[in-house]
N, C-alpha and C. Protein backbone atom coordinates (compact mmCIF):
# COMPACT_ATOMS: atom_id res chain seq x y z
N UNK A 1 112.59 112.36 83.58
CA UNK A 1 113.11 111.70 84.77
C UNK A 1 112.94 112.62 85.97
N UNK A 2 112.66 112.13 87.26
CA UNK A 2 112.64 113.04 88.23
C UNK A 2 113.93 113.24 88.83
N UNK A 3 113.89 114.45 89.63
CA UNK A 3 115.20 115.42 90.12
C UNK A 3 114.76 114.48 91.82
N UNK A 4 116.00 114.35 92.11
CA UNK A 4 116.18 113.87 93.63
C UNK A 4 116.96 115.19 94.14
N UNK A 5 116.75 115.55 95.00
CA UNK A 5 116.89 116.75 95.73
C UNK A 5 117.53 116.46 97.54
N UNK A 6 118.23 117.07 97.79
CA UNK A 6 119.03 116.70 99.13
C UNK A 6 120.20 116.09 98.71
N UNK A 7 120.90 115.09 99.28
CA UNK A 7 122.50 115.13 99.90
C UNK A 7 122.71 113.92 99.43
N UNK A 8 122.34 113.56 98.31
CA UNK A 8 122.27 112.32 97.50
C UNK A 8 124.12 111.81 97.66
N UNK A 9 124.30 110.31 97.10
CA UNK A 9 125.33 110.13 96.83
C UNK A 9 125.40 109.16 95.72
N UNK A 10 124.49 108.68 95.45
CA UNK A 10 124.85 107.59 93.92
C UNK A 10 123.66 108.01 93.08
N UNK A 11 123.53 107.45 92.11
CA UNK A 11 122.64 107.69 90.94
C UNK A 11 121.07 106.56 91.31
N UNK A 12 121.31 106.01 92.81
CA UNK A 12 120.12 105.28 93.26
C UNK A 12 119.21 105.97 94.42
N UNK A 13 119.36 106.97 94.35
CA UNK A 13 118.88 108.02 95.74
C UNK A 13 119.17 107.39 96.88
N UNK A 14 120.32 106.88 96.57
CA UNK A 14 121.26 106.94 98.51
C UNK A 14 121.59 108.52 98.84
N UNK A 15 121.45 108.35 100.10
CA UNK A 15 122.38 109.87 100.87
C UNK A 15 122.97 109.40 101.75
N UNK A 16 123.49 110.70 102.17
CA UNK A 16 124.70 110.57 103.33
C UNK A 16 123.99 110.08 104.35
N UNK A 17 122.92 110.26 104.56
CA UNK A 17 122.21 109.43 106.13
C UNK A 17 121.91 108.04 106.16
N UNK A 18 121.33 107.83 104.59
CA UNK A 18 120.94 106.32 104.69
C UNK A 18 121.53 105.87 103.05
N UNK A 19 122.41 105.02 103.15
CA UNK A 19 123.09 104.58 102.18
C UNK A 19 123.58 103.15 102.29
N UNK A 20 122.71 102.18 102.63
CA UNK A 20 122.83 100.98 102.66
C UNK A 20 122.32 99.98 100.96
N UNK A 21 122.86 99.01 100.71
CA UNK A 21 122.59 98.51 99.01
C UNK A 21 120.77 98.79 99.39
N UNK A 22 120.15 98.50 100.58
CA UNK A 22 118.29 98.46 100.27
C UNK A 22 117.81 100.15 100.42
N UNK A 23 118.52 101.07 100.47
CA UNK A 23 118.51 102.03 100.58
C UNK A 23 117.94 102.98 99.03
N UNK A 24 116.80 102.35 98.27
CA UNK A 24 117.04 103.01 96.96
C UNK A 24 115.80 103.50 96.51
N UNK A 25 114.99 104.09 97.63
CA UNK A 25 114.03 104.80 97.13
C UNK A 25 114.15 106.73 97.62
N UNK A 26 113.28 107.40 96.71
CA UNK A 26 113.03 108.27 96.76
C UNK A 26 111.74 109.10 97.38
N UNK A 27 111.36 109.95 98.26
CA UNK A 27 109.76 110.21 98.36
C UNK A 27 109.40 111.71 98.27
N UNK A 28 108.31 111.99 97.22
CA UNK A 28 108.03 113.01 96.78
C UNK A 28 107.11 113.81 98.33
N UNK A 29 107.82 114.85 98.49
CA UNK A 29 107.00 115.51 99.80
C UNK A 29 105.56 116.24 99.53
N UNK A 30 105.17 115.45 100.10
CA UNK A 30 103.30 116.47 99.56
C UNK A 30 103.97 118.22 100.23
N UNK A 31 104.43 118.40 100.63
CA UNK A 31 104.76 119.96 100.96
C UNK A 31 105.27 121.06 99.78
N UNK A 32 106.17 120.64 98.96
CA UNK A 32 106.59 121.10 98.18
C UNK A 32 106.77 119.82 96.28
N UNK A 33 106.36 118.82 96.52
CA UNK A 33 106.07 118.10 95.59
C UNK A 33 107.72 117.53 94.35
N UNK A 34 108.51 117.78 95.29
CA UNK A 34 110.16 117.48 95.17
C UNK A 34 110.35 116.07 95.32
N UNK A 35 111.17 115.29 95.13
CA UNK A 35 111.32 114.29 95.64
C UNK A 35 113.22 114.23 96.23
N UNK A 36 113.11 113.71 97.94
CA UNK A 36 114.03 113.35 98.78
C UNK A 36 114.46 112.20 99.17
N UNK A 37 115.51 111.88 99.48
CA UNK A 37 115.78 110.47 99.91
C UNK A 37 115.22 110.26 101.11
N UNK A 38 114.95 111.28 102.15
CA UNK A 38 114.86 111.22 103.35
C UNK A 38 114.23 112.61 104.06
N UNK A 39 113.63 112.33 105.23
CA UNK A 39 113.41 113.26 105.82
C UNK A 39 114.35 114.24 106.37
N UNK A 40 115.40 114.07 106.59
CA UNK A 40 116.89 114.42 106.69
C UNK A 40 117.36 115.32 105.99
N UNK A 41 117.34 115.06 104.64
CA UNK A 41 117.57 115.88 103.68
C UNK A 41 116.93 116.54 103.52
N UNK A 42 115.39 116.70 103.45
CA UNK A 42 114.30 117.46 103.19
C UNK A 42 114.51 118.32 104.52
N UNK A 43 114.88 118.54 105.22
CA UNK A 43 115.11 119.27 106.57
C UNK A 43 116.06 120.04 106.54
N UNK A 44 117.50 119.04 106.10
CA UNK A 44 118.39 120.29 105.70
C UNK A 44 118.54 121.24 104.45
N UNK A 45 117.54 120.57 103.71
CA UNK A 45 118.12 121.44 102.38
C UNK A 45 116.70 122.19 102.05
N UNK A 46 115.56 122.10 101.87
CA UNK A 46 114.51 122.26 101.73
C UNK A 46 114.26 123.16 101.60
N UNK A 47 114.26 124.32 103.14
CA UNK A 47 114.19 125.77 103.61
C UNK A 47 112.71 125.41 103.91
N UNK A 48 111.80 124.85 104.47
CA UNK A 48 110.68 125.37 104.72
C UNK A 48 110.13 123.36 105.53
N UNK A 49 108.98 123.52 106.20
CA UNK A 49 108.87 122.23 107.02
C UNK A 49 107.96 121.26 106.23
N UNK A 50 108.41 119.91 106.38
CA UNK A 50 107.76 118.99 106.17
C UNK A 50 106.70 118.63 106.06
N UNK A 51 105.75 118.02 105.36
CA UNK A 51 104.21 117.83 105.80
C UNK A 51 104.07 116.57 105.13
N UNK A 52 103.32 115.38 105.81
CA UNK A 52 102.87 114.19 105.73
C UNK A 52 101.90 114.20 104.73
N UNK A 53 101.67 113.12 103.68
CA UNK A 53 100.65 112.73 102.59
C UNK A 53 99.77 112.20 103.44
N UNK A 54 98.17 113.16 103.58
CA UNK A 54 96.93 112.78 103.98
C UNK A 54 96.50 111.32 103.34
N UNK A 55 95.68 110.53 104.21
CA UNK A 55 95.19 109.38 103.46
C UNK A 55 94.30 109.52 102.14
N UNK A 56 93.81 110.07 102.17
CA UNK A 56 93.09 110.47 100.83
C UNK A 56 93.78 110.48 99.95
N UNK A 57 95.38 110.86 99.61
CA UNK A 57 96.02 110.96 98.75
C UNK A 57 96.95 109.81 98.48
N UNK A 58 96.96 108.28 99.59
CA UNK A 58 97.49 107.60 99.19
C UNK A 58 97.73 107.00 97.83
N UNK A 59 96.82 107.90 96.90
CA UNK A 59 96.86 107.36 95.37
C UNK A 59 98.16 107.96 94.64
N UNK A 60 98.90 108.88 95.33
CA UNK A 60 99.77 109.53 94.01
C UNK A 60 101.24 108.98 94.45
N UNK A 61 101.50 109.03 93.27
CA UNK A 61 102.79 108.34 92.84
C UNK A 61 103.44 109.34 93.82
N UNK A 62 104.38 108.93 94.55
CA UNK A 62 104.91 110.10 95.56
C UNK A 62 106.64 108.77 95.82
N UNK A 63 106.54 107.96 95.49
CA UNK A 63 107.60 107.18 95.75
C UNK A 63 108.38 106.46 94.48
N UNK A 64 109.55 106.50 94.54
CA UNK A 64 110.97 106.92 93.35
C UNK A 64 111.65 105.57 93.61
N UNK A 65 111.42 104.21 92.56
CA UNK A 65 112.47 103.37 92.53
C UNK A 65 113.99 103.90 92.33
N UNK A 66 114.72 104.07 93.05
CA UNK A 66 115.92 104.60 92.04
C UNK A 66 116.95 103.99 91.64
N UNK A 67 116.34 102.35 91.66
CA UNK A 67 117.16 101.64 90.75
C UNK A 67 116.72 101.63 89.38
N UNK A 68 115.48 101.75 89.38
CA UNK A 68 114.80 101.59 87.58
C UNK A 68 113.91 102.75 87.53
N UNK A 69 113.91 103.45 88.19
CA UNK A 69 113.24 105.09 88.13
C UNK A 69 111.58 104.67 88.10
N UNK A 70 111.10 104.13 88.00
CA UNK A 70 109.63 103.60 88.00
C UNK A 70 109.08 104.52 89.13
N UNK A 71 107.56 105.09 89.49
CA UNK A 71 107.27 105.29 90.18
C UNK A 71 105.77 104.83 91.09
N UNK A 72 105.62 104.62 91.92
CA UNK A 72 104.90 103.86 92.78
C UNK A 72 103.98 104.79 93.92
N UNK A 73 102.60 103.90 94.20
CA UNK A 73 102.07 105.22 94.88
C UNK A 73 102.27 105.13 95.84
N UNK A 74 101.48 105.49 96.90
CA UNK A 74 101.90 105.78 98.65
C UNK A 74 101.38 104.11 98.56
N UNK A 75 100.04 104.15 98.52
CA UNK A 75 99.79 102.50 98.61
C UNK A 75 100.29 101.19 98.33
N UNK A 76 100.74 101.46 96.81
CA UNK A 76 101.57 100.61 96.58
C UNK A 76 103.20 100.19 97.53
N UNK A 77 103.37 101.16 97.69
CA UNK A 77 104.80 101.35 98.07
C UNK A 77 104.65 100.59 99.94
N UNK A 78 103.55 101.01 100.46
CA UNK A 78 103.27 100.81 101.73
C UNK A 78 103.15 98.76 102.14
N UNK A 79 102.32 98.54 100.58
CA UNK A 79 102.01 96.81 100.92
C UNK A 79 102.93 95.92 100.08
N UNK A 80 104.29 96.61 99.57
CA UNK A 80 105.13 95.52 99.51
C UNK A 80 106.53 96.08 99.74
N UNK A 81 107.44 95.24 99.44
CA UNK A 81 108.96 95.04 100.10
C UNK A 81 110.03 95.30 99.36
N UNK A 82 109.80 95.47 97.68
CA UNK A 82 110.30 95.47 96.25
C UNK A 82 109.69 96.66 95.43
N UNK A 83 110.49 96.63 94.88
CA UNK A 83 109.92 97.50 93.48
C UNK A 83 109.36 96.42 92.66
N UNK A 84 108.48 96.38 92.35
CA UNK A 84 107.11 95.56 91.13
C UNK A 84 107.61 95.64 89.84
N UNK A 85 108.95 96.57 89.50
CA UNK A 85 109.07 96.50 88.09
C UNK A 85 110.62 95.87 88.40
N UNK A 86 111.52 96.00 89.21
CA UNK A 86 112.59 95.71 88.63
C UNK A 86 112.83 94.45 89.36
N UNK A 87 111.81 94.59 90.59
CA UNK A 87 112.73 93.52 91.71
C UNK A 87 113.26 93.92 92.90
N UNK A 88 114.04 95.18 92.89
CA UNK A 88 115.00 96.17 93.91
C UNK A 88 114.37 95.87 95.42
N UNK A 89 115.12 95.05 96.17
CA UNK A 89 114.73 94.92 97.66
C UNK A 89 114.62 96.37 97.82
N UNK A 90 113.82 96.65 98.79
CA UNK A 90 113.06 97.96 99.41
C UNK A 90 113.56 97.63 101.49
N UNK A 91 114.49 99.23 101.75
CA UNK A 91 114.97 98.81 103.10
C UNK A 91 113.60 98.20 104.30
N UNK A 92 113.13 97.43 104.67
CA UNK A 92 111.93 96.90 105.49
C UNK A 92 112.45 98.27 107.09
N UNK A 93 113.22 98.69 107.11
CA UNK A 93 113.18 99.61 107.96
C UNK A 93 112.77 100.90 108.40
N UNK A 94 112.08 101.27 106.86
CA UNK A 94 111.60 102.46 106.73
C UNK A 94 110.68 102.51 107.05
N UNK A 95 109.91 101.40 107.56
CA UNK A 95 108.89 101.19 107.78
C UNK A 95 108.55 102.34 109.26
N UNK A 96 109.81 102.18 110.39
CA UNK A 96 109.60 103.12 111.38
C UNK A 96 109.51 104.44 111.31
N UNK A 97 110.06 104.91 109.43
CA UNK A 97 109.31 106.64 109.64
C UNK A 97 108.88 107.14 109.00
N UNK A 98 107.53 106.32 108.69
CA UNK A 98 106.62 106.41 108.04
C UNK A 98 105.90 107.50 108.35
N UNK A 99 105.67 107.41 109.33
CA UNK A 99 105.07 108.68 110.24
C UNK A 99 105.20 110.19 109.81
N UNK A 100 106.83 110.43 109.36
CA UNK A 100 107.39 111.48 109.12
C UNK A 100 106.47 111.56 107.29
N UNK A 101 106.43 110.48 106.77
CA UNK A 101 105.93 110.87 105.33
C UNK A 101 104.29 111.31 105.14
N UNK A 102 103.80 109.86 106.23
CA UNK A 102 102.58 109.62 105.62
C UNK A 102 101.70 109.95 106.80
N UNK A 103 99.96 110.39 106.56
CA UNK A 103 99.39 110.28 107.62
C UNK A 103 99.13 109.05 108.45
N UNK A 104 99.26 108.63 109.85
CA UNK A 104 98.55 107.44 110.12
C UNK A 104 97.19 107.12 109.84
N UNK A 105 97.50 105.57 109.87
CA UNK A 105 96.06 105.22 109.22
C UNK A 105 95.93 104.42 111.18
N UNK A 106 94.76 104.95 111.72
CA UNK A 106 94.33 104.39 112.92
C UNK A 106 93.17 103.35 112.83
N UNK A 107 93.80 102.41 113.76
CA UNK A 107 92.78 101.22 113.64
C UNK A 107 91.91 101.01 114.70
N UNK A 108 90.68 100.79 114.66
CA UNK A 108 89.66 100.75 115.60
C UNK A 108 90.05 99.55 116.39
N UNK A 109 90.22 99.21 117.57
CA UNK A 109 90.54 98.38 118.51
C UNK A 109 89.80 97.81 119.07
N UNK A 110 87.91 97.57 118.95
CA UNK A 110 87.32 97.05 119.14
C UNK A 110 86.99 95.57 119.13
C-alpha cells in the first residue's frame, strides 16, 4: 500500500487544507516520488521544492484513489472525473492546480 505523506486527516488522503467528501486523491511528486494530498503539504512537510511531472511522463501512475487505493496515471487521472475502479467522485476543482503538479500541455492557436 502506498504511504501518504503530509497533514493527512482520514484514511482517504484528506488534509487539513482540502478535506471536502470529493477530496480523495493522492499525487505522487515527480521530485521526490512520495505521494501528498496537496501541494500544501508537500511544501510544508517535504523540506525541499516541488517539481511538476514533464509530459513525457504522463504515463506513470503518480495519482492515489484513496478511497480504494487503486492507482491511476497522470493521463488517466487528467481525462476523467472518478476513479475507474471504484466510482469515487474526483474534486472537478483541482483542475485549477494542475499547474503546480503537472507540466502544461500548450496548444497551438492557429
Amino acid at each position: 500500500m502506498c504511504q501518504v505523506h503530509g497533514k493527512t486527516v482520514d484514511a482517504e488522503t484528506r488534509c487539513v487544507h482540502y478535506h471536502s467528501p470529493l477530496d480523495v486523491i493522492a499525487i505522487k511528486f515527480a521530485c521526490c516520488n512520495q505521494f501528498y494530498p496537496c501541494h500544501q503539504c508537500h511544501e510544508e512537510t517535504a523540506g525541499h521544492e516541488a517539481e511538476v511531472w514533464p509530459k513525457d511522463q504522463f504515463d506513470e501512475k503518480a495519482i492515489l484513489c484513496g478511497v480504494c487505493k487503486s492507482t491511476l496515471s497522470i493521463d488517466q487521472y487528467m481525462n476523467i472525473d472518478h476513479c475507474p475502479d471504484c466510482k469515487a467522485a474526483f474534486n472537478p476543482g483541482c483542475q485549477l492546480h494542475h499547474h503546480l503538479y503537472f507540466e502544461s500541455i500548450k496548444r497551438d492557436c492557429r
